[in-house]
N, C-alpha and C. Protein backbone atom coordinates (compact mmCIF):
# COMPACT_ATOMS: atom_id res chain seq x y z
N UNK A 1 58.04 -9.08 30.33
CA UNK A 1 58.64 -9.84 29.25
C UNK A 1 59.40 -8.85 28.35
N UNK A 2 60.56 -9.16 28.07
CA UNK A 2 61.74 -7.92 27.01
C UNK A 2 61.61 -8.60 25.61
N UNK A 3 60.80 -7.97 24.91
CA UNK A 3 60.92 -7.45 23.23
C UNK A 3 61.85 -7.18 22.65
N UNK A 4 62.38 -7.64 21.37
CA UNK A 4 63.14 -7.04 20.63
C UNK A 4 62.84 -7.34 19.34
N UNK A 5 62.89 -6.42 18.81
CA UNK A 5 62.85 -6.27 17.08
C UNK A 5 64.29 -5.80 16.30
N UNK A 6 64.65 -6.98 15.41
CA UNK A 6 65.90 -6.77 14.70
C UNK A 6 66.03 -7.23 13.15
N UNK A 7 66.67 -6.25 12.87
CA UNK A 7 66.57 -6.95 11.12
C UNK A 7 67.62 -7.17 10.58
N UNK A 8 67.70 -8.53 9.65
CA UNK A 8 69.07 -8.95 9.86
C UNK A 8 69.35 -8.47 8.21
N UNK A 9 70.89 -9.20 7.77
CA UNK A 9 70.99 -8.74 6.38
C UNK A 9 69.97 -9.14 5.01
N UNK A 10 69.18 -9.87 5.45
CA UNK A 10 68.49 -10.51 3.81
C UNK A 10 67.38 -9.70 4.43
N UNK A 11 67.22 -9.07 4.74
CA UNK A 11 65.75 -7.74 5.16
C UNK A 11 64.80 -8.49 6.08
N UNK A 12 64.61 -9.51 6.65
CA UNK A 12 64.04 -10.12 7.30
C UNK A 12 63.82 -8.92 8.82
N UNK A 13 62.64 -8.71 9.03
CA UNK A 13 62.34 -8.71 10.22
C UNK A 13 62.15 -9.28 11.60
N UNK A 14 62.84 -9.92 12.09
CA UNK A 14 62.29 -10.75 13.57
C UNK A 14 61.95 -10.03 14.55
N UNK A 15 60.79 -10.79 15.74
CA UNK A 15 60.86 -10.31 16.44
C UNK A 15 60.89 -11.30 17.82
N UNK A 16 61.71 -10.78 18.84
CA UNK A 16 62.50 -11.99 19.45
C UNK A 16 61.47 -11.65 21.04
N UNK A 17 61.91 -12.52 21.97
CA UNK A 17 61.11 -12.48 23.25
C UNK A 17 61.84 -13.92 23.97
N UNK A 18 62.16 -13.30 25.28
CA UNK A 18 62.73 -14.19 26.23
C UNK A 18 62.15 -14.97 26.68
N UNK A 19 62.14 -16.76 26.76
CA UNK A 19 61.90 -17.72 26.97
C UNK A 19 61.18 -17.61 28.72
N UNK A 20 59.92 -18.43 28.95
CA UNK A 20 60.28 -18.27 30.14
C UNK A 20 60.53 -17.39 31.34
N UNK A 21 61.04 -18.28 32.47
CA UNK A 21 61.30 -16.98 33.66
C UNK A 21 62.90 -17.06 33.76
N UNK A 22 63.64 -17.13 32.59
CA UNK A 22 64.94 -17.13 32.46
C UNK A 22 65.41 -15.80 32.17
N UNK A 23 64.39 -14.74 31.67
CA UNK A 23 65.04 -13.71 31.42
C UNK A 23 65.77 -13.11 32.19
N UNK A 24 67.10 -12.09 32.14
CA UNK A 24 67.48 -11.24 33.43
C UNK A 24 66.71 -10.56 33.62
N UNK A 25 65.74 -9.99 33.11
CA UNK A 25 65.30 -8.50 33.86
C UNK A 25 63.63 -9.05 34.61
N UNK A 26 63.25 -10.09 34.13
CA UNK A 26 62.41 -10.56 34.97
C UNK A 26 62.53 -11.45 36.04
N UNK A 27 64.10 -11.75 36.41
CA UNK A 27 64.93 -12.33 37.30
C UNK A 27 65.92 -12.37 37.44
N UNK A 28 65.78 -11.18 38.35
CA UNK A 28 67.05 -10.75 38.82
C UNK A 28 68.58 -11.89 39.28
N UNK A 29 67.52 -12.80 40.07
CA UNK A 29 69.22 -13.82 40.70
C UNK A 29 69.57 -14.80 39.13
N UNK A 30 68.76 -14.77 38.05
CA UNK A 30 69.30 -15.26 36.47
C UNK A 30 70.30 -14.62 35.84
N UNK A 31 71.13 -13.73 36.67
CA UNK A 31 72.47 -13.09 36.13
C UNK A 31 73.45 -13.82 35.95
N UNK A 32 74.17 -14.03 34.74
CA UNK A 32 75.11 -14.77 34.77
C UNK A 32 74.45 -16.17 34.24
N UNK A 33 73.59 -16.10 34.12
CA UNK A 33 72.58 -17.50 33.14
C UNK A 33 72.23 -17.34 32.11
N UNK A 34 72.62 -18.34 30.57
CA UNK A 34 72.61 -18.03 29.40
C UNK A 34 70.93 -17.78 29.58
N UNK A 35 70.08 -17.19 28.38
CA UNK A 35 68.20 -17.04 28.37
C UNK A 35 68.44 -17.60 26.93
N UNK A 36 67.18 -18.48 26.72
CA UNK A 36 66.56 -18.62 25.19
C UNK A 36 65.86 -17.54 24.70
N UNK A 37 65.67 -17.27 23.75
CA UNK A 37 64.85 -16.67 23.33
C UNK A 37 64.28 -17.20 21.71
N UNK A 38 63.02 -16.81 21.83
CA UNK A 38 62.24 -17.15 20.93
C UNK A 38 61.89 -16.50 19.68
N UNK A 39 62.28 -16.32 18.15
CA UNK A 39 62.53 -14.96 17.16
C UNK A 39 61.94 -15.62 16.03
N UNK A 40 60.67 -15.01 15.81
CA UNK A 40 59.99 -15.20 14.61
C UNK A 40 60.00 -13.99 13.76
N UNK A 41 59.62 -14.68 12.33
CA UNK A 41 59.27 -14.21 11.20
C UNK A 41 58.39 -14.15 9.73
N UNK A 42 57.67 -13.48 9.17
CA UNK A 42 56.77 -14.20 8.57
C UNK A 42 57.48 -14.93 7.70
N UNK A 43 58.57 -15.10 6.96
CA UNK A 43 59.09 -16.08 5.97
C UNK A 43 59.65 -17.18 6.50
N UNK A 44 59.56 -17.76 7.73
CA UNK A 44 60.04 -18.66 8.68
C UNK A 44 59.25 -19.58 9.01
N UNK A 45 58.40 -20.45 8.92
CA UNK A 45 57.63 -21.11 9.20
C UNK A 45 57.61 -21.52 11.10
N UNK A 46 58.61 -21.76 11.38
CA UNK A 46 58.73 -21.87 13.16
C UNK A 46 59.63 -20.85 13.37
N UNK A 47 59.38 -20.56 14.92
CA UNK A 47 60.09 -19.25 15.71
C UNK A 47 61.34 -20.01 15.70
N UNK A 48 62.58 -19.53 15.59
CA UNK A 48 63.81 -19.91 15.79
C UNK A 48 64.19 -19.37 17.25
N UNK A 49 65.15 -20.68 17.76
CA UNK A 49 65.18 -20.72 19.65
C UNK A 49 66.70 -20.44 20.03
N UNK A 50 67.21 -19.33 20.20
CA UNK A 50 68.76 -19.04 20.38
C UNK A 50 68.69 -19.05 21.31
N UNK A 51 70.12 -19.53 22.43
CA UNK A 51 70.77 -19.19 23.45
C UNK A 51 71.56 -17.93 23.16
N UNK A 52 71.33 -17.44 24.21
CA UNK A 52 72.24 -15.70 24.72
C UNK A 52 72.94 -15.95 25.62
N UNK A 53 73.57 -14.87 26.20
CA UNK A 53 73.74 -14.50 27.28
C UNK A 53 73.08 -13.97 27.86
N UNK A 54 72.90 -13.72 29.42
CA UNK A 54 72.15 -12.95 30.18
C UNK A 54 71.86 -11.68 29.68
N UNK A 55 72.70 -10.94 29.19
CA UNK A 55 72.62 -9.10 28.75
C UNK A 55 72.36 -9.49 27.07
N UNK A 56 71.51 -10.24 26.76
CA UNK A 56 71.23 -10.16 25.59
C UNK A 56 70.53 -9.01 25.12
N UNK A 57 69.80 -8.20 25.67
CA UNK A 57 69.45 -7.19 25.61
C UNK A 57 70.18 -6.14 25.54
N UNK A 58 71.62 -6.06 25.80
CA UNK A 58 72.14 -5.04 25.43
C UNK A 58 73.09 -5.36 24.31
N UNK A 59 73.18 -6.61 23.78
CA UNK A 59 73.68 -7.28 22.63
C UNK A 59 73.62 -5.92 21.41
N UNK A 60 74.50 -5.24 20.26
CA UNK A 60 73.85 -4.92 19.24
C UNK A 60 72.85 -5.59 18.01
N UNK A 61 72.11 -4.68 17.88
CA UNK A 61 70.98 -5.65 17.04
C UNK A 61 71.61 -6.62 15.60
N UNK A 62 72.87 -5.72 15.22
CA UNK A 62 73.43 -6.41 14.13
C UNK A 62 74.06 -7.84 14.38
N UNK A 63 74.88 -7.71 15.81
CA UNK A 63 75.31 -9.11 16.52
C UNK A 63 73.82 -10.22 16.70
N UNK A 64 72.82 -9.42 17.07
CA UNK A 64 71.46 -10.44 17.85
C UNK A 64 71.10 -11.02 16.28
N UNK A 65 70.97 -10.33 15.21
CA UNK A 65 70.44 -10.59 13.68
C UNK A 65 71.24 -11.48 13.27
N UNK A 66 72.65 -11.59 13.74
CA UNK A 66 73.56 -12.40 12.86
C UNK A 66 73.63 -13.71 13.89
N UNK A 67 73.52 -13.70 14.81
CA UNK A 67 72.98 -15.16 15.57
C UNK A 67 71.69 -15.53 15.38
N UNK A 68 70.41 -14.79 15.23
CA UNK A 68 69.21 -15.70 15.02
C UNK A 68 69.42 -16.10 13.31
N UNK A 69 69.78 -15.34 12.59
CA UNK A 69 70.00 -15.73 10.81
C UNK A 69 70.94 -16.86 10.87
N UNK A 70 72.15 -17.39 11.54
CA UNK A 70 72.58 -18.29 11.45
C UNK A 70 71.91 -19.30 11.79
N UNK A 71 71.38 -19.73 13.26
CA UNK A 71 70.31 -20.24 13.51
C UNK A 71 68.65 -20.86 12.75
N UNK A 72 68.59 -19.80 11.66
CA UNK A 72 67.58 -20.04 11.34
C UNK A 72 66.81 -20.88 9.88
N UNK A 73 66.42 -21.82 9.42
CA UNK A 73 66.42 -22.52 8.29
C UNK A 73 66.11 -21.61 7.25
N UNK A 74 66.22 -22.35 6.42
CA UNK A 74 65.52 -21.87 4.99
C UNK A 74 64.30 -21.01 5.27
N UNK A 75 63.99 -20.11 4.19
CA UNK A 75 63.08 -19.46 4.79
C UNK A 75 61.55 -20.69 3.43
N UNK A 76 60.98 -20.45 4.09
CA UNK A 76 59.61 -21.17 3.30
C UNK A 76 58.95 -20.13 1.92
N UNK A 77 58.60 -20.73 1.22
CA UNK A 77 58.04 -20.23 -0.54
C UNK A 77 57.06 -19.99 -0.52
């Protein structure tokens, strides 16, 4: 399973993890197939669920932060 930890601009920490057996690197013939992934946080009440691309993993973390922060609601009080 591929990990990632990214922090976006409001200091939020997430930490993200590929949906499933959609990932590329845990399936290989999934090249070229968007992966979900799953990116929580403690000020988030639910994990927020982005579509990628396959090489989301080589995405920069500032690009991966600025798609799960768009993605992601209000943060909870």
């Amino acid at each position: 399973m591929v990990k990632r930890t990214v922090k976006d601009i409001e200091g939020r920490t997430w930490v993200c993890t590929a949906e499933g057996d959609g990932a590329a690197s845990a399936n290989p013939s999934a090249k070229g197939q968007d992966v979900k992934i799953s990116c929580t946080t403690e000020s988030v009440a639910k994990p927020v669920i982005v579509t990628v691309g396959w090489q989301w993993e080589k995405t920069s973390d500032n690009g991966l932060a600025r798609m799960i922060a768009l993605a992601s609601p209000v943060a909870k009080n």
